[in-house]
PDB file of N, CA and C in Angstrom:
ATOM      1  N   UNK A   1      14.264 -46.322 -27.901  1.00  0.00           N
ATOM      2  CA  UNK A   1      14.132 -47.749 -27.692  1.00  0.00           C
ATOM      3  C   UNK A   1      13.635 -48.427 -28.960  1.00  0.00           C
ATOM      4  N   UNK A   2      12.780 -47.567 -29.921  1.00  0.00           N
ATOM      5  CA  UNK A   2      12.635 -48.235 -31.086  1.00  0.00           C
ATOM      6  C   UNK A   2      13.402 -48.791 -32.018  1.00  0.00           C
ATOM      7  N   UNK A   3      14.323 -47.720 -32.109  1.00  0.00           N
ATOM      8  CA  UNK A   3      15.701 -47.980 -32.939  1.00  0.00           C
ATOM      9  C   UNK A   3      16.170 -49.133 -32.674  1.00  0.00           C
ATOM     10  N   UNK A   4      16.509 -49.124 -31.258  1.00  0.00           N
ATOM     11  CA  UNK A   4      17.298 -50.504 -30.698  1.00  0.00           C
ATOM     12  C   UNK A   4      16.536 -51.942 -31.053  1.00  0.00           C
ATOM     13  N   UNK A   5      15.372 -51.885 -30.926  1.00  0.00           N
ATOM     14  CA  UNK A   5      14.504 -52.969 -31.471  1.00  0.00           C
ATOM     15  C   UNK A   5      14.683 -53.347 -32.878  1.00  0.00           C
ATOM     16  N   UNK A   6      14.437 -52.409 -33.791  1.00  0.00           N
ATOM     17  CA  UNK A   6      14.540 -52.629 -34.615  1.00  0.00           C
ATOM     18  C   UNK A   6      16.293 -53.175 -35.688  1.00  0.00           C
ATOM     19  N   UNK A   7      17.207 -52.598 -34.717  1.00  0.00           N
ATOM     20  CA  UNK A   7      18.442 -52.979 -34.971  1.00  0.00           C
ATOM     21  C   UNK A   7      18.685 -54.300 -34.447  1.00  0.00           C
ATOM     22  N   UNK A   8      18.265 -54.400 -33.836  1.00  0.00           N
ATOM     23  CA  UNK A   8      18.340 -55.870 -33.033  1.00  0.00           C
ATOM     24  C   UNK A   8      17.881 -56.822 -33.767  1.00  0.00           C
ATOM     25  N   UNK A   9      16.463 -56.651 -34.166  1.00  0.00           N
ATOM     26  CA  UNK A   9      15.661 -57.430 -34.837  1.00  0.00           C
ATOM     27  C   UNK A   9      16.286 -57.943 -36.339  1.00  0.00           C
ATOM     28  N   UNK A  10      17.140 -56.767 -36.879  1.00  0.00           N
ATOM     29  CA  UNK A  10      17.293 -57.167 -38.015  1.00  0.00           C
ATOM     30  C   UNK A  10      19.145 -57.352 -38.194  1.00  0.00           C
ATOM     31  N   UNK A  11      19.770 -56.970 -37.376  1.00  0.00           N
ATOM     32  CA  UNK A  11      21.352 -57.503 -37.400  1.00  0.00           C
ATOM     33  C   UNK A  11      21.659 -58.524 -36.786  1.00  0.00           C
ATOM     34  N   UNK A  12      21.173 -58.740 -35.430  1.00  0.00           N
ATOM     35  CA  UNK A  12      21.590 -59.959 -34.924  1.00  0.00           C
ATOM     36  C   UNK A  12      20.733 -61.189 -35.183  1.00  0.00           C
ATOM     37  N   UNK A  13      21.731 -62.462 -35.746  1.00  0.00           N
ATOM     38  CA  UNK A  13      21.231 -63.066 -36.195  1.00  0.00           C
ATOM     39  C   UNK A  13      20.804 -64.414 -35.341  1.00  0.00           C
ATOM     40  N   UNK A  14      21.697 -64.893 -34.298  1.00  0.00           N
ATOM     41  CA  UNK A  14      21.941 -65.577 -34.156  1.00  0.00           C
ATOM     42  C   UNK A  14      21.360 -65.367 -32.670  1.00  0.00           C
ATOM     43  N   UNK A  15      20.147 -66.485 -32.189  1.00  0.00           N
ATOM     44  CA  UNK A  15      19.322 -66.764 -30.971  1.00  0.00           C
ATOM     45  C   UNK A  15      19.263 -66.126 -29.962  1.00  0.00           C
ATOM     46  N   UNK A  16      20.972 -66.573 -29.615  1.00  0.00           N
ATOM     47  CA  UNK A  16      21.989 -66.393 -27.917  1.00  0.00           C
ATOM     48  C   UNK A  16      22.054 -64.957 -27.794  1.00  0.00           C
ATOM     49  N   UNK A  17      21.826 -64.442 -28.943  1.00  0.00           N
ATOM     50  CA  UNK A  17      22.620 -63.152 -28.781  1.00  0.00           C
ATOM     51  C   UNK A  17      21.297 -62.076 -28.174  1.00  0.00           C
ATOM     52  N   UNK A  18      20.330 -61.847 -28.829  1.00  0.00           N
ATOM     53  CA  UNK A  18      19.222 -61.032 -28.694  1.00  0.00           C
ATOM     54  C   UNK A  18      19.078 -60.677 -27.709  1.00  0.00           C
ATOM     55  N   UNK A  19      18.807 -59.444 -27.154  1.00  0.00           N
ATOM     56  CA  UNK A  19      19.301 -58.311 -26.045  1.00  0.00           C
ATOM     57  C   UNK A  19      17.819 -58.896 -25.048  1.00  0.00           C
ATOM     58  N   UNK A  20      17.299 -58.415 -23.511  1.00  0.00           N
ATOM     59  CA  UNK A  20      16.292 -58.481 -23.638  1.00  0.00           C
ATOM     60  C   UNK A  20      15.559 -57.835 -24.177  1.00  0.00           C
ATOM     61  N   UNK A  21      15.261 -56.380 -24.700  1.00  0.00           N
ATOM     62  CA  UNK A  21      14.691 -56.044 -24.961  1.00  0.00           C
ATOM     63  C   UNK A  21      13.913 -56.830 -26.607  1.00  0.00           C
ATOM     64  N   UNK A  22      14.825 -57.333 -26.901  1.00  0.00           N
ATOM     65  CA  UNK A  22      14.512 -57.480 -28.644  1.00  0.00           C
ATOM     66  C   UNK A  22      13.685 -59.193 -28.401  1.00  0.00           C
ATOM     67  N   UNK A  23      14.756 -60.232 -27.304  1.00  0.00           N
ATOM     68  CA  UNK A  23      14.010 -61.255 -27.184  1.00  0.00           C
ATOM     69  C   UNK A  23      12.971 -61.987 -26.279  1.00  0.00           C
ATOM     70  N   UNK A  24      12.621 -60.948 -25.419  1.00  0.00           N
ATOM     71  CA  UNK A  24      10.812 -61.379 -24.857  1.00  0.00           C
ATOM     72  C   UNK A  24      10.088 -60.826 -25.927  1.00  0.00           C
ATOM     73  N   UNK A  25       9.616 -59.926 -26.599  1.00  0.00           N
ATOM     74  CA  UNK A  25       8.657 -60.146 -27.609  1.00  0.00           C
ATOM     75  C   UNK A  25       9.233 -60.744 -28.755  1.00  0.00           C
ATOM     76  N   UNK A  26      10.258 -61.034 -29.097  1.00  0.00           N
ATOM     77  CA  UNK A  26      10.195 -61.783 -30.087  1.00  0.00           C
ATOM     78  C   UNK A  26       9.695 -63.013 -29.827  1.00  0.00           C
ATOM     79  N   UNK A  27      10.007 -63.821 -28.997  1.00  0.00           N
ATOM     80  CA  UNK A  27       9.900 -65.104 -28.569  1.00  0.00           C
ATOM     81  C   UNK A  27       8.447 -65.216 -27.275  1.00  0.00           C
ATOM     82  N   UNK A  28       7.551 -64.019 -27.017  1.00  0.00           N
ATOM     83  CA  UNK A  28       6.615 -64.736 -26.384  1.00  0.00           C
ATOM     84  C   UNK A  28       5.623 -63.816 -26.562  1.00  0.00           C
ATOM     85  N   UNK A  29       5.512 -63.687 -28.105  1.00  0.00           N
ATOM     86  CA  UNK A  29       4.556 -62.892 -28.468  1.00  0.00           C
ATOM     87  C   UNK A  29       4.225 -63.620 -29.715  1.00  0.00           C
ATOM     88  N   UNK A  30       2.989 -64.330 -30.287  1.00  0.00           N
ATOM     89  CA  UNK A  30       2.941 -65.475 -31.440  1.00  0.00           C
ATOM     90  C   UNK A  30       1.567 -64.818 -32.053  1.00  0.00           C
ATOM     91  N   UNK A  31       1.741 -63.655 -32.449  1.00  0.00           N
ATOM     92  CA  UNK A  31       0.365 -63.337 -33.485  1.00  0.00           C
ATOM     93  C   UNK A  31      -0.657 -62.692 -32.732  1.00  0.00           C
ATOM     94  N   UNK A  32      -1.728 -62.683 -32.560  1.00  0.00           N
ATOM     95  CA  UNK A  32      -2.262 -62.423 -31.171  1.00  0.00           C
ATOM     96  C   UNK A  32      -2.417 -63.115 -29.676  1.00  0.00           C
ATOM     97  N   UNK A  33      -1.501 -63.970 -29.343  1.00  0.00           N
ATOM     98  CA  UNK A  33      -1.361 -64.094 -28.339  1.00  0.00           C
ATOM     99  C   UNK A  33      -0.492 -64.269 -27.615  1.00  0.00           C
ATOM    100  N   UNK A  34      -0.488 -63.457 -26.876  1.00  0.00           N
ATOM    101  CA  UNK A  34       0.370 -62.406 -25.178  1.00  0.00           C
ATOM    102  C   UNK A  34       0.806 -63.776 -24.360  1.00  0.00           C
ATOM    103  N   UNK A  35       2.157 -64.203 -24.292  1.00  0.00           N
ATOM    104  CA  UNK A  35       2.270 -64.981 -23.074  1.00  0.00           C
ATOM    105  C   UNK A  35       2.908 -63.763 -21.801  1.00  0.00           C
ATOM    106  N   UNK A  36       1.978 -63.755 -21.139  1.00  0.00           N
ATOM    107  CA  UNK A  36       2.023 -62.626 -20.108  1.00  0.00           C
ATOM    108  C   UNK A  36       2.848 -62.915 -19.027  1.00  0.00           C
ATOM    109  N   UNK A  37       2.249 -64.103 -18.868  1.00  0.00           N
ATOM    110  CA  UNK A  37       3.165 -64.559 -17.241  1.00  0.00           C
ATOM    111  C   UNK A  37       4.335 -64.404 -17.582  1.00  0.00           C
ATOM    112  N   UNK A  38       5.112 -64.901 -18.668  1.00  0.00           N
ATOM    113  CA  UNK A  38       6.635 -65.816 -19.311  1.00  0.00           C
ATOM    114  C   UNK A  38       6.877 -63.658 -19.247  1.00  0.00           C
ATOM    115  N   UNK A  39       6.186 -63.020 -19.768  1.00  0.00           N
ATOM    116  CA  UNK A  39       6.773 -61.868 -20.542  1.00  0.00           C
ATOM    117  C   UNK A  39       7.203 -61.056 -19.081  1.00  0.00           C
ATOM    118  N   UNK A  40       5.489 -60.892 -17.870  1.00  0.00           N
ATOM    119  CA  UNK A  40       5.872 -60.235 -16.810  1.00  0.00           C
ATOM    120  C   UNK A  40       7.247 -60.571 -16.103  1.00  0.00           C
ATOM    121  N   UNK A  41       7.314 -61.908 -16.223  1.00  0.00           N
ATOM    122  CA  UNK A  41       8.529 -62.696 -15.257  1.00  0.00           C
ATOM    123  C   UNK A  41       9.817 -62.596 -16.151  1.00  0.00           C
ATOM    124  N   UNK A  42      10.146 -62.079 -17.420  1.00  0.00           N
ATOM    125  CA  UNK A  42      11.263 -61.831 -18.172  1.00  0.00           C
ATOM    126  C   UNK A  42      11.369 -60.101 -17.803  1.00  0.00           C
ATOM    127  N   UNK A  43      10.586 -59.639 -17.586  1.00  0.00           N
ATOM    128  CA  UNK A  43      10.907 -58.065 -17.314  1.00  0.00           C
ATOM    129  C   UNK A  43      11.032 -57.782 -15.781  1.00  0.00           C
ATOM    130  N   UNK A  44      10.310 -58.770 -14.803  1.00  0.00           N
ATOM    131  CA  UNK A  44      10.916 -58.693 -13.356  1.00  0.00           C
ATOM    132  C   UNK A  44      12.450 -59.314 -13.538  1.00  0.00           C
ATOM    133  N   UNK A  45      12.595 -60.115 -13.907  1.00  0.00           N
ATOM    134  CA  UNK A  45      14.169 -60.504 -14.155  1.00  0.00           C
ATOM    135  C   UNK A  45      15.429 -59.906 -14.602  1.00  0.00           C
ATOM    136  N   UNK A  46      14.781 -59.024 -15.396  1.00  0.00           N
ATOM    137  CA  UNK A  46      15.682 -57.954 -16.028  1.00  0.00           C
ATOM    138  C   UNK A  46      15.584 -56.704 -15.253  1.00  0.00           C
ATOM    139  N   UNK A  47      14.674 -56.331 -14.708  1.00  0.00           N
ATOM    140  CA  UNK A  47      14.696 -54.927 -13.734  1.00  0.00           C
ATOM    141  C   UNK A  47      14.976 -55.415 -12.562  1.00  0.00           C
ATOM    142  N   UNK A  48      14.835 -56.578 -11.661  1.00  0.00           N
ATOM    143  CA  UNK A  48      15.460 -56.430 -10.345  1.00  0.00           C
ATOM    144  C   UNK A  48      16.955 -56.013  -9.686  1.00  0.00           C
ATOM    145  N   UNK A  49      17.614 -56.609 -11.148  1.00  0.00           N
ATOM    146  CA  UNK A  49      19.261 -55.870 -10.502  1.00  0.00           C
ATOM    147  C   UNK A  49      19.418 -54.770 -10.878  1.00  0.00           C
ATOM    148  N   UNK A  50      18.774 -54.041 -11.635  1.00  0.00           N
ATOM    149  CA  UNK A  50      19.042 -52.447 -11.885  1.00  0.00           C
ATOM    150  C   UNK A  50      18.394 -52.164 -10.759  1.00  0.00           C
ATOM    151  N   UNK A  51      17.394 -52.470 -10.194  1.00  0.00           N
ATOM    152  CA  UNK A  51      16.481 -51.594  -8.846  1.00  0.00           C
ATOM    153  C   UNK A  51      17.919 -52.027  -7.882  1.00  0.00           C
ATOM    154  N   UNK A  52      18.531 -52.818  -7.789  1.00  0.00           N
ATOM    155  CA  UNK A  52      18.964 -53.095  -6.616  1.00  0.00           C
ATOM    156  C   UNK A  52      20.115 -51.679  -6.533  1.00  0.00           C
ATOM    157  N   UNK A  53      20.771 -52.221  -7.856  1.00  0.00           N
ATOM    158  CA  UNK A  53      21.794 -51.416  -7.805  1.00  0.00           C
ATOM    159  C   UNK A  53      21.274 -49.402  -7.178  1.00  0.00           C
ATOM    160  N   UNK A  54      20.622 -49.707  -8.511  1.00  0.00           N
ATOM    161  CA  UNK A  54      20.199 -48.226  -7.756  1.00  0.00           C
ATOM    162  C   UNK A  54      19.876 -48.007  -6.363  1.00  0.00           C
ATOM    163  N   UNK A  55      19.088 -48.732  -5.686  1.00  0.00           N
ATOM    164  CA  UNK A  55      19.090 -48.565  -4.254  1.00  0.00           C
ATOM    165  C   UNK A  55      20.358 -48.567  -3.516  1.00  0.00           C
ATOM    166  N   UNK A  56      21.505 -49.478  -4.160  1.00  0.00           N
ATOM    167  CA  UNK A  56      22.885 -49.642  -3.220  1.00  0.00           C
ATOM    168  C   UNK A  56      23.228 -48.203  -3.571  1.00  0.00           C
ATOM    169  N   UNK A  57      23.205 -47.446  -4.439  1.00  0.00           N
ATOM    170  CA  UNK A  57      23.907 -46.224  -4.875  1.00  0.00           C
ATOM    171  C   UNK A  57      22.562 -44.442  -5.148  1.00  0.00           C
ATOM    172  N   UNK A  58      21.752 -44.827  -4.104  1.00  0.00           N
ATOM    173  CA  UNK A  58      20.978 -43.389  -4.697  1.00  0.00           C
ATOM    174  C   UNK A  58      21.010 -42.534  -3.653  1.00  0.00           C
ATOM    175  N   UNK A  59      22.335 -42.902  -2.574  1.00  0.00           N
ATOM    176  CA  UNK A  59      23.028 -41.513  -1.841  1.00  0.00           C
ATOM    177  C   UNK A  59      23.408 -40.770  -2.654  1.00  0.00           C
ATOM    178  N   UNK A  60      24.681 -41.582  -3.402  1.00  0.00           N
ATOM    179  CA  UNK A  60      25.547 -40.843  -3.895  1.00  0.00           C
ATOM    180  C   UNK A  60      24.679 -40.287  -5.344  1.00  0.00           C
ATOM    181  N   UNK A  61      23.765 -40.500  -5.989  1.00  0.00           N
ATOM    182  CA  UNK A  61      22.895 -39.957  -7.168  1.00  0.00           C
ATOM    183  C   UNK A  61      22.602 -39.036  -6.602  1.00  0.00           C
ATOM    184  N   UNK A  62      21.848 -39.024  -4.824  1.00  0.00           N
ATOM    185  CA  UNK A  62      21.145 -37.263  -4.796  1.00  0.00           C
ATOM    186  C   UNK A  62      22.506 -36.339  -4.582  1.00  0.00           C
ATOM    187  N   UNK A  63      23.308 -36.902  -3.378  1.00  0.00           N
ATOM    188  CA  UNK A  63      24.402 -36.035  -3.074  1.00  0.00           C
ATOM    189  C   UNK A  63      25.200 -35.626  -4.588  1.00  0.00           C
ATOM    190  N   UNK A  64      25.282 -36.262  -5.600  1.00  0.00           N
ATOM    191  CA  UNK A  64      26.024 -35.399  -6.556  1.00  0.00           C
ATOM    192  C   UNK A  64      24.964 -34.490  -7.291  1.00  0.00           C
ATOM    193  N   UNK A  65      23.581 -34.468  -7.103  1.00  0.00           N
ATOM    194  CA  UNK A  65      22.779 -33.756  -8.352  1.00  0.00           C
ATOM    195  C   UNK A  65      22.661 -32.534  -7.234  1.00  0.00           C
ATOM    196  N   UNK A  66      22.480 -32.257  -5.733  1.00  0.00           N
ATOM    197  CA  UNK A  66      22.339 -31.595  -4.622  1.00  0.00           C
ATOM    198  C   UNK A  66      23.963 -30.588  -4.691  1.00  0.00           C
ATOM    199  N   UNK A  67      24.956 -31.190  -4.942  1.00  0.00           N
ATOM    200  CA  UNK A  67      26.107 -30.616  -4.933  1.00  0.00           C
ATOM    201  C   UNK A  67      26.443 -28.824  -4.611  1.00  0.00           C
ATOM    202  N   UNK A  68      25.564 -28.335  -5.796  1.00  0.00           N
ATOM    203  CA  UNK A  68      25.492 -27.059  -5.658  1.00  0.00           C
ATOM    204  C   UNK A  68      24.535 -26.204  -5.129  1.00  0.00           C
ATOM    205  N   UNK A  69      23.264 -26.997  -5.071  1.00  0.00           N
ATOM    206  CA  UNK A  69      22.144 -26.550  -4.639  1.00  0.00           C
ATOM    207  C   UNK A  69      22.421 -26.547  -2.893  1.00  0.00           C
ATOM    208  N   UNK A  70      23.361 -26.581  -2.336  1.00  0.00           N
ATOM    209  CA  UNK A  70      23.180 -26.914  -0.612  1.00  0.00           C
ATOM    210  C   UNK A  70      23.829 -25.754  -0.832  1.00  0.00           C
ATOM    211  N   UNK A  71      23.793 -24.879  -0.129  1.00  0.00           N
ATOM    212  CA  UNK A  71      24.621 -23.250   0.989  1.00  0.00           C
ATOM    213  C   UNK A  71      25.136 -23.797   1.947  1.00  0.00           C
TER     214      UNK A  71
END
């Protein structure tokens, strides 16, 4: 994940583009001070549809990792 930060940080140039990962701390982090709320509520925003998804699909995640392990 560092890498990616740091590639981010320094190729993309242009605002719109910045991944989340690269633009909540870029943009709500100002020297020493943490905007927490803005940062917690940019990372609930970004993880709720991966949780979802995964919940619509973590039959089929155990049933394929179980595959061989069932007799």
């Amino acid at each position: 994940m560092t890498q990616e930060f740091v590639y981010g940080v320094t190729f993309i140039t242009s605002v719109s583009s910045y991944t989340v990962s690269v633009g909540v701390p870029t943009f709500l982090v100002r020297g020493d001070v943490y905007f927490w709320g803005s940062m917690m509520g940019a990372c609930l925003i970004a993880s709720v549809p991966i949780a979802i998804i995964y919940n619509l699909f973590v039959d089929r995640f155990v049933a394929g990792f179980t595959v061989r392990a069932v007799k």
